[in-house]
C-alpha atoms as a PDB file:
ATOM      1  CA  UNK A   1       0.000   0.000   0.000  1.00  0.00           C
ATOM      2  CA  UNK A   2       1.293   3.473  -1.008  1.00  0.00           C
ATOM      3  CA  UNK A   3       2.132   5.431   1.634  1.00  0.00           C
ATOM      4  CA  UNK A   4       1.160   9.033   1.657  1.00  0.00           C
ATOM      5  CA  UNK A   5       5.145  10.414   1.712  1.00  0.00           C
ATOM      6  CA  UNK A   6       5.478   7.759  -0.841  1.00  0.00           C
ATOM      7  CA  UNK A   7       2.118   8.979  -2.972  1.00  0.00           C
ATOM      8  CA  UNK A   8       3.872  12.642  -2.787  1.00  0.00           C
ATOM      9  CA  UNK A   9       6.800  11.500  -4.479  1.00  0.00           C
ATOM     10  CA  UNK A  10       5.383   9.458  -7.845  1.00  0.00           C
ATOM     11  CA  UNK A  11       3.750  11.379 -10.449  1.00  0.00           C
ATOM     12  CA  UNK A  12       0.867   9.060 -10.820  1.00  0.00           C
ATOM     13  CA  UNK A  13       0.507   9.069  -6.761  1.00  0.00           C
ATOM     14  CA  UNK A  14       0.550  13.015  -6.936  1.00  0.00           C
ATOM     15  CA  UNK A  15      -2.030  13.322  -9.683  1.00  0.00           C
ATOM     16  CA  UNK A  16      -4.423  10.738  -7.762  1.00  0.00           C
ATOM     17  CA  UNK A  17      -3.871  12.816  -4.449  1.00  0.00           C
ATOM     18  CA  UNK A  18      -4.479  15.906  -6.611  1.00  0.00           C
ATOM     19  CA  UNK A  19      -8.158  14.792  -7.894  1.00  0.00           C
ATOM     20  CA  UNK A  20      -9.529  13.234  -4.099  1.00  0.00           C
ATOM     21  CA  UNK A  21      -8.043  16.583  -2.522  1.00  0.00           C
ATOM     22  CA  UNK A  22     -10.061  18.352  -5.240  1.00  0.00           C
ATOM     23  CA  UNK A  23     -13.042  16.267  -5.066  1.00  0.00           C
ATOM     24  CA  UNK A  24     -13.578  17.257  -1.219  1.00  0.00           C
ATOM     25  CA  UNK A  25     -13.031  20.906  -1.981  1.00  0.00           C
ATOM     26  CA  UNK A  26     -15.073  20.901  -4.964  1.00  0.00           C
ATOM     27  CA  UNK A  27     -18.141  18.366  -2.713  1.00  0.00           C
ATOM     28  CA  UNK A  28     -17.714  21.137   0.147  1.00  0.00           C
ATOM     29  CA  UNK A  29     -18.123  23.784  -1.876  1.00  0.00           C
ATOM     30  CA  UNK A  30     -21.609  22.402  -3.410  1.00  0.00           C
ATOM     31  CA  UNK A  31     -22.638  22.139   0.076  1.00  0.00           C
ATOM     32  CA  UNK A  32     -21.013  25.735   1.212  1.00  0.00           C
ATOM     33  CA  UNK A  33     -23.282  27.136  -1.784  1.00  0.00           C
ATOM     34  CA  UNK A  34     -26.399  24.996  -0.945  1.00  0.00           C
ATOM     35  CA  UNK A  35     -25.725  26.636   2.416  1.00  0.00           C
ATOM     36  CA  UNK A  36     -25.557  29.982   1.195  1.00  0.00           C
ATOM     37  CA  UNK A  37     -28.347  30.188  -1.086  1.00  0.00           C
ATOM     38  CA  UNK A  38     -30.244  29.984   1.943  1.00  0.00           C
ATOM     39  CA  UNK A  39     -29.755  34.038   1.613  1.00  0.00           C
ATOM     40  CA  UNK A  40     -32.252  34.289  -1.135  1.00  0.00           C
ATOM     41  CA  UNK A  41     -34.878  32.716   1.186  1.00  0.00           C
ATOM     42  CA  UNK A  42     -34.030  35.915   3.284  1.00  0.00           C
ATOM     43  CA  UNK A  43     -32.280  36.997   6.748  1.00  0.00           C
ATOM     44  CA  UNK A  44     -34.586  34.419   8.886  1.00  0.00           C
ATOM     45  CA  UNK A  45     -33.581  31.275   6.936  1.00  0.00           C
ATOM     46  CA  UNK A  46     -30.052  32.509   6.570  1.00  0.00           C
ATOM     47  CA  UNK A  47     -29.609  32.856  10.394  1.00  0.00           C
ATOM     48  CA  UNK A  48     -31.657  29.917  11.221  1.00  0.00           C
ATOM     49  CA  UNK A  49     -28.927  27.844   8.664  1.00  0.00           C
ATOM     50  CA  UNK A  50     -25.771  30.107  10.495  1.00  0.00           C
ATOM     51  CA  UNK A  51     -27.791  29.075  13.824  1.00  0.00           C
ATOM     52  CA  UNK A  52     -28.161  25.367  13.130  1.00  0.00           C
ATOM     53  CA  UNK A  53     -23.815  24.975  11.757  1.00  0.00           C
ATOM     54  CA  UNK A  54     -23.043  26.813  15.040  1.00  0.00           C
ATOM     55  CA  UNK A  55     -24.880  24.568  17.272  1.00  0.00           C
ATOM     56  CA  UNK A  56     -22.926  21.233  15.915  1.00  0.00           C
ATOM     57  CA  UNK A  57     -20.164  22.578  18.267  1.00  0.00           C
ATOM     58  CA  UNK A  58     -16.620  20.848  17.688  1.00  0.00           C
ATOM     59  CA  UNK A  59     -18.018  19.176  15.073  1.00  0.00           C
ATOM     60  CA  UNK A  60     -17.874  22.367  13.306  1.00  0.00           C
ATOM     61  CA  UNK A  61     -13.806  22.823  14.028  1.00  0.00           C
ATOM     62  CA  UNK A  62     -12.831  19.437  13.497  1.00  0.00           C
ATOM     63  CA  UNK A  63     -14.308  19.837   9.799  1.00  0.00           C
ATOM     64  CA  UNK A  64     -12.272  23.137   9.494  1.00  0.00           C
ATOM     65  CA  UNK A  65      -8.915  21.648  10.747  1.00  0.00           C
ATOM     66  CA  UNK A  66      -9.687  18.415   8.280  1.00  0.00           C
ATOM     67  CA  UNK A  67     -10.753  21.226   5.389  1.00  0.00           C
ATOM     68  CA  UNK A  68      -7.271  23.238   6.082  1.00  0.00           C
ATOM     69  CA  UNK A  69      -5.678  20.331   5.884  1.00  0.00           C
ATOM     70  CA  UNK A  70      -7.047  18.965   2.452  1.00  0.00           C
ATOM     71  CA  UNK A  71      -6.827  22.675   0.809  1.00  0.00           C
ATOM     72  CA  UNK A  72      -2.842  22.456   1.879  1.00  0.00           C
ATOM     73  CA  UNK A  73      -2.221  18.979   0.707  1.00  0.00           C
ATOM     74  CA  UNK A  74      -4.255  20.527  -2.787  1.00  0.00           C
ATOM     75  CA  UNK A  75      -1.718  23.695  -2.830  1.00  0.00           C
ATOM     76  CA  UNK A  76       1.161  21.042  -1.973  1.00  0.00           C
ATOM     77  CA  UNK A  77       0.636  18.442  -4.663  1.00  0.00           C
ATOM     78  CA  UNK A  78      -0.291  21.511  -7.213  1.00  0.00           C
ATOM     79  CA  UNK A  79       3.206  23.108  -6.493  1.00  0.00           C
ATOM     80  CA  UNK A  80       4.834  19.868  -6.808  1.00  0.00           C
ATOM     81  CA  UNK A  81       3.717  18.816 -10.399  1.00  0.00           C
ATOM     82  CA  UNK A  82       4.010  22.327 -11.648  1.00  0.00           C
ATOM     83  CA  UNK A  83       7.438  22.070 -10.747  1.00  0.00           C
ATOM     84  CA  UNK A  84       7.804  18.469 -12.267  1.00  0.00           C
ATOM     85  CA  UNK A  85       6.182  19.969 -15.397  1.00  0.00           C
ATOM     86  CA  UNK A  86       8.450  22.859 -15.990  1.00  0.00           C
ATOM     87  CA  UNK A  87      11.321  20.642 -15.088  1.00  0.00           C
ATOM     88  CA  UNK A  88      10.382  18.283 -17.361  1.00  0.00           C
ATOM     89  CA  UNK A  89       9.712  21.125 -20.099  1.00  0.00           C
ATOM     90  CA  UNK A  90      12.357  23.602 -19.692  1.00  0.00           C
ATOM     91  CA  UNK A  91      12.103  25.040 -23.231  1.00  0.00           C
ATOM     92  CA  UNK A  92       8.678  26.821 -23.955  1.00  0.00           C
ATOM     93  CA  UNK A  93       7.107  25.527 -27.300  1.00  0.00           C
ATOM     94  CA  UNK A  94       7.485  28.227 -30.392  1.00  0.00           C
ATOM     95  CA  UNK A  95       3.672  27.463 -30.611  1.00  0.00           C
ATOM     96  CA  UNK A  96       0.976  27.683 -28.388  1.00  0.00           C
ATOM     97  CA  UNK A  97      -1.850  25.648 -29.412  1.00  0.00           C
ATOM     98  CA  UNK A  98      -4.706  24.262 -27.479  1.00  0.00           C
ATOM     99  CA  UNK A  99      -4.286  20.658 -29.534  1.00  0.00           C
ATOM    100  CA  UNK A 100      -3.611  17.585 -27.434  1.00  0.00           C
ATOM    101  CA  UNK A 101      -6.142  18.550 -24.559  1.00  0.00           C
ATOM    102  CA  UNK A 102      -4.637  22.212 -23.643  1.00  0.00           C
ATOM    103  CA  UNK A 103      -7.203  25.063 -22.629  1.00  0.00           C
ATOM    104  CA  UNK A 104      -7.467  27.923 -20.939  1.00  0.00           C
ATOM    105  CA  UNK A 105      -8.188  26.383 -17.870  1.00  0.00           C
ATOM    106  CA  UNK A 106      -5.163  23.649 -18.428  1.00  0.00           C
ATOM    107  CA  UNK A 107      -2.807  26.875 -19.119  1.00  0.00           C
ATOM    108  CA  UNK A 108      -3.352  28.717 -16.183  1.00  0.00           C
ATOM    109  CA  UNK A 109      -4.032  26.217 -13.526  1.00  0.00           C
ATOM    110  CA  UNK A 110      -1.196  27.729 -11.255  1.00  0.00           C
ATOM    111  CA  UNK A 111      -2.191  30.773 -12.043  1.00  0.00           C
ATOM    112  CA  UNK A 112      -5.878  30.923 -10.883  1.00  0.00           C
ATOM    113  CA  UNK A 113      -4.618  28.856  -8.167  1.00  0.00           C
ATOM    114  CA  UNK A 114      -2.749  31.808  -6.822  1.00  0.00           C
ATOM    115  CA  UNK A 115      -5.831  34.122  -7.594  1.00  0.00           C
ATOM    116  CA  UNK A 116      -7.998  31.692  -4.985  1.00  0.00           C
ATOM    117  CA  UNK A 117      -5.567  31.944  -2.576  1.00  0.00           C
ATOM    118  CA  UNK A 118      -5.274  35.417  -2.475  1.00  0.00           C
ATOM    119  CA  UNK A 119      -8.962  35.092  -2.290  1.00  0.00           C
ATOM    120  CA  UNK A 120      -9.766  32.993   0.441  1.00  0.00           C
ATOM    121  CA  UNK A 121      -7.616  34.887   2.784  1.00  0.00           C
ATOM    122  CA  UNK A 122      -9.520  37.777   1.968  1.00  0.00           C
ATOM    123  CA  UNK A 123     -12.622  35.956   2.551  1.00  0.00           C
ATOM    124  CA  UNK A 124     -11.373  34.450   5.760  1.00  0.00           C
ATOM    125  CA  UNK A 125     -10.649  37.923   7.438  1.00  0.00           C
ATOM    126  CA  UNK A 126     -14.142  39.006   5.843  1.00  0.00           C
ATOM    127  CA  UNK A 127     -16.308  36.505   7.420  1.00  0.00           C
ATOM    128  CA  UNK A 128     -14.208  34.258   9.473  1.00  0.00           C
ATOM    129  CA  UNK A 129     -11.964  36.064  12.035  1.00  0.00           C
ATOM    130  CA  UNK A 130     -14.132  39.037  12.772  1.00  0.00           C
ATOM    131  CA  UNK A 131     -16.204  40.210  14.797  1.00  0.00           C
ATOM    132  CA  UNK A 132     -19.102  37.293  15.971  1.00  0.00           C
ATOM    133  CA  UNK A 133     -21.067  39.730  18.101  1.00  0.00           C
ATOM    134  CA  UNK A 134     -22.648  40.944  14.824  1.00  0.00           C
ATOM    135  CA  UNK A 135     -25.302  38.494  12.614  1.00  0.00           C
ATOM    136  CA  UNK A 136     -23.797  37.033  10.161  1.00  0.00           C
ATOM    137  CA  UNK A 137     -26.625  38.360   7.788  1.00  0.00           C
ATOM    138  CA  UNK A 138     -25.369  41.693   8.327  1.00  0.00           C
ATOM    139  CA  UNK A 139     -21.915  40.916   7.980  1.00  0.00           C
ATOM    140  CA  UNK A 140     -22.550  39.683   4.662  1.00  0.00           C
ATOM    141  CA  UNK A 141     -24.433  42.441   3.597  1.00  0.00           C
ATOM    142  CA  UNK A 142     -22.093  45.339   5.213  1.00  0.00           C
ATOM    143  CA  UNK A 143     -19.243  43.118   3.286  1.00  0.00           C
ATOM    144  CA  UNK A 144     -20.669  42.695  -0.206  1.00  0.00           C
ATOM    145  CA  UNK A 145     -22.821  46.283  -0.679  1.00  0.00           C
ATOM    146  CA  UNK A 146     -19.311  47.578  -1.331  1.00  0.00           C
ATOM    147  CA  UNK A 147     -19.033  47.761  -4.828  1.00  0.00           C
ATOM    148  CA  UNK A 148     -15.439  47.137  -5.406  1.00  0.00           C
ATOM    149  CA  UNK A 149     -15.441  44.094  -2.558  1.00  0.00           C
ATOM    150  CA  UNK A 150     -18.643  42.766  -4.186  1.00  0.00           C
ATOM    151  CA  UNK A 151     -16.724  43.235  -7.903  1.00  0.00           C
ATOM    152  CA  UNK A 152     -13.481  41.373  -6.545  1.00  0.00           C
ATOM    153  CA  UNK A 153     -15.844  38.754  -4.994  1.00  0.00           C
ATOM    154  CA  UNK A 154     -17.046  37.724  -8.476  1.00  0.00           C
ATOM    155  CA  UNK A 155     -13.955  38.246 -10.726  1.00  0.00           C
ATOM    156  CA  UNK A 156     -12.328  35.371  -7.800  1.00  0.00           C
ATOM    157  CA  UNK A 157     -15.380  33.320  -8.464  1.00  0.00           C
ATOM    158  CA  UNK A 158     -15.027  33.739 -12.298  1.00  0.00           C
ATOM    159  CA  UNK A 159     -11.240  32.806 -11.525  1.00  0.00           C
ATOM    160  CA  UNK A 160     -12.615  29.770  -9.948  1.00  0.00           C
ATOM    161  CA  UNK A 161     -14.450  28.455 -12.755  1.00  0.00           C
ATOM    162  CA  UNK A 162     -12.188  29.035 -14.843  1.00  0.00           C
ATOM    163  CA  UNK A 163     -10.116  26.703 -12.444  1.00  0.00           C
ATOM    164  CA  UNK A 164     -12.485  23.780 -11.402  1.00  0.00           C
ATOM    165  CA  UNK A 165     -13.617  22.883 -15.187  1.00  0.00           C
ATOM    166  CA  UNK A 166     -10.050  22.253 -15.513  1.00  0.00           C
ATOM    167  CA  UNK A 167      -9.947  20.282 -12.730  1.00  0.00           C
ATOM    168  CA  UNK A 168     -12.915  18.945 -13.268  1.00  0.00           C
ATOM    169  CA  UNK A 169     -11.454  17.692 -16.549  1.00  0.00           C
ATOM    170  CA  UNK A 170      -8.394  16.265 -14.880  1.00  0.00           C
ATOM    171  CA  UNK A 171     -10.472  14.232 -12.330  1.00  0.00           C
ATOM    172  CA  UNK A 172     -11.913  12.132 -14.605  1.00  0.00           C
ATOM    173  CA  UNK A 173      -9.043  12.077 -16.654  1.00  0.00           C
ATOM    174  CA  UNK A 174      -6.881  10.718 -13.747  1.00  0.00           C
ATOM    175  CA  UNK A 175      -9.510   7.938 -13.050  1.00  0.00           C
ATOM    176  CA  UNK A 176      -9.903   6.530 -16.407  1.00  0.00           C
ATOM    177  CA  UNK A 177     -13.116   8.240 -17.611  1.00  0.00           C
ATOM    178  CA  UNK A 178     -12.654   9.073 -20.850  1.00  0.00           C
ATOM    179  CA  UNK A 179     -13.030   8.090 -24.666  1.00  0.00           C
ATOM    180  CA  UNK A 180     -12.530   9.904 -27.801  1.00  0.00           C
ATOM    181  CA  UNK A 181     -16.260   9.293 -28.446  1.00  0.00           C
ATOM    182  CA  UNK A 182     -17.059  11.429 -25.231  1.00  0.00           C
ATOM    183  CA  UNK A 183     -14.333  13.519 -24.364  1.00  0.00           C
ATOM    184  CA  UNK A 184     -15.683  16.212 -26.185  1.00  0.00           C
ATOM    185  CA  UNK A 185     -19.508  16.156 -24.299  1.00  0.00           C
ATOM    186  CA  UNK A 186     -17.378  15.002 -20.755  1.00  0.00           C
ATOM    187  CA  UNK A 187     -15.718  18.438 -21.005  1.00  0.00           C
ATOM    188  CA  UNK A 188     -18.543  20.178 -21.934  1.00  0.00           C
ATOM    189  CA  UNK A 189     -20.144  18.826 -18.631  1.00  0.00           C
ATOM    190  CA  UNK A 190     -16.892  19.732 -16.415  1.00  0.00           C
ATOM    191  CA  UNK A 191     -17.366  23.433 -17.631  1.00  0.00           C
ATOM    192  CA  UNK A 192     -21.288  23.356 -17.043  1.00  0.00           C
ATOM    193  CA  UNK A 193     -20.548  22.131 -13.943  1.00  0.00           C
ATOM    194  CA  UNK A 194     -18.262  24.982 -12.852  1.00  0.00           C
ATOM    195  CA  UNK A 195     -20.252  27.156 -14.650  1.00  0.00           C
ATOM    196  CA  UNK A 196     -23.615  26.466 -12.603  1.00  0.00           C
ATOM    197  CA  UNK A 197     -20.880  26.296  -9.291  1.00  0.00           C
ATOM    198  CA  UNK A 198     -19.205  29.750 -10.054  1.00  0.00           C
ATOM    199  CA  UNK A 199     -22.699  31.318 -10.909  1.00  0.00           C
ATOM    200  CA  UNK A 200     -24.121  30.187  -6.782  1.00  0.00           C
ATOM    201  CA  UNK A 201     -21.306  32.104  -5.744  1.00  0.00           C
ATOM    202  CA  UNK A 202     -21.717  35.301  -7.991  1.00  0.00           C
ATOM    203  CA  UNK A 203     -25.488  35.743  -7.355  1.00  0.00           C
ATOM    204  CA  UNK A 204     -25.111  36.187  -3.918  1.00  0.00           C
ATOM    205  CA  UNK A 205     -22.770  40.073  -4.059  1.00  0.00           C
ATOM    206  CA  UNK A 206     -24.177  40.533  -7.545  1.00  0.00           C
ATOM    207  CA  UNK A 207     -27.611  40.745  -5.942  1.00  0.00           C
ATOM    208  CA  UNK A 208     -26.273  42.176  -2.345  1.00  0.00           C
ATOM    209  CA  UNK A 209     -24.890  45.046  -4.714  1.00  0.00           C
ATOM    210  CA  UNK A 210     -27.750  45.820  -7.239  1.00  0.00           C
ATOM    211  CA  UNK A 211     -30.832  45.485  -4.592  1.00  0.00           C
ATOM    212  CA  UNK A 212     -30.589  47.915  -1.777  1.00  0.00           C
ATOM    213  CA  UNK A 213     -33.594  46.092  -0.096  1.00  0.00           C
ATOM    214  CA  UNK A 214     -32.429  42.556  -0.786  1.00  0.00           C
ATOM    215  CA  UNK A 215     -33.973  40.316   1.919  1.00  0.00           C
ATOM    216  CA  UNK A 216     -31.356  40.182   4.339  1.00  0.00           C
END
């Protein structure tokens, strides 16, 4: 059995470790959005959701420390075969083509993973380490009616799609799901996918910005 040091250093054991870490993420962000949408129900359903999470206690920081955990072994395993790939392409093709599976999404991979970085700290001193005395309702809503927060909030979330279709992509690609009969209508699904994901995410400031007497 592979050991996870072991996993870190083999290609094959990196790119598997890649698509579970990204699985979770992408599985807790479906239910982080789920979550959230609760907003459009208005400020009594959002609490009650906010009020229901709080009350599972430790439960609540032992998912945290086991999220942190599977985001770092994600930005670890990212690093590590974006190094392996430059080292094992040190010459930049003359041509830039998107033949042979390259995309957008493909290109800039460690790109837009720098981009959600910067993001989630941002969001993390936003809404996590502030102050609790305050309803979360109105934290959200004295956070996202600024336009330029509410603006950077959904270029990140654009960044994001543009970085889960890719990975997306690479997830069933590392598990053996794919055929040249279907390739084409499996990637089509990977970017509908993030699409309908990223699109959660940027309702939420778009409407917080545009509505002065959204619900909440």
């Amino acid at each position: 059995m592979m050991t996870l040091p072991r996993a870190l250093r083999s290609s094959v054991g990196q790119k598997v470790l890649m698509a579970i870490s990204g699985t979770m993420l992408s599985l807790f962000l479906l239910v982080h959005g789920a979550g959230n949408s609760t907003l459009f129900l208005g400020r009594d359903s959002f609490l009650s959701y906010a009020e229901k999470l709080h009350s599972l206690g430790v439960l609540v920081s032992l998912f945290e420390i086991s999220l942190l955990a599977v985001f770092l072994l994600h930005v670890a395993v990212g690093i590590a075969l974006f190094l392996q790939n430059n080292a094992a392409r040190p010459v930049r093709y003359q041509v830039d083509k998107s033949a042979g599976g390259r995309t957008p999404g493909s290109r800039t991979m460690p790109y837009t993973g720098v981009v959600i970085l910067i993001f989630i700290v941002v969001h993390l001193l936003n809404f996590h380490f502030t102050d609790h005395s305050i309803p979360i309702a109105d934290i959200v809503k004295n956070v996202l009616s600024q336009p330029l927060t509410a603006l950077f909030y959904m270029a990140a979330m654009a960044v994001l799609c543009l970085h889960i279709s890719h990975g997306f992509w690479s997830l069933l690609q590392t598990f053996g799901i794919n055929h040249p009969k279907y390739n084409s209508a499996l990637r089509n699904a990977a970017l509908a996918l993030a699409l309908l994901l990223a699109a959660l995410f940027i309702l939420i400031p778009l409407f917080t910005l545009s509505m002065q007497d959204f619900p909440f």
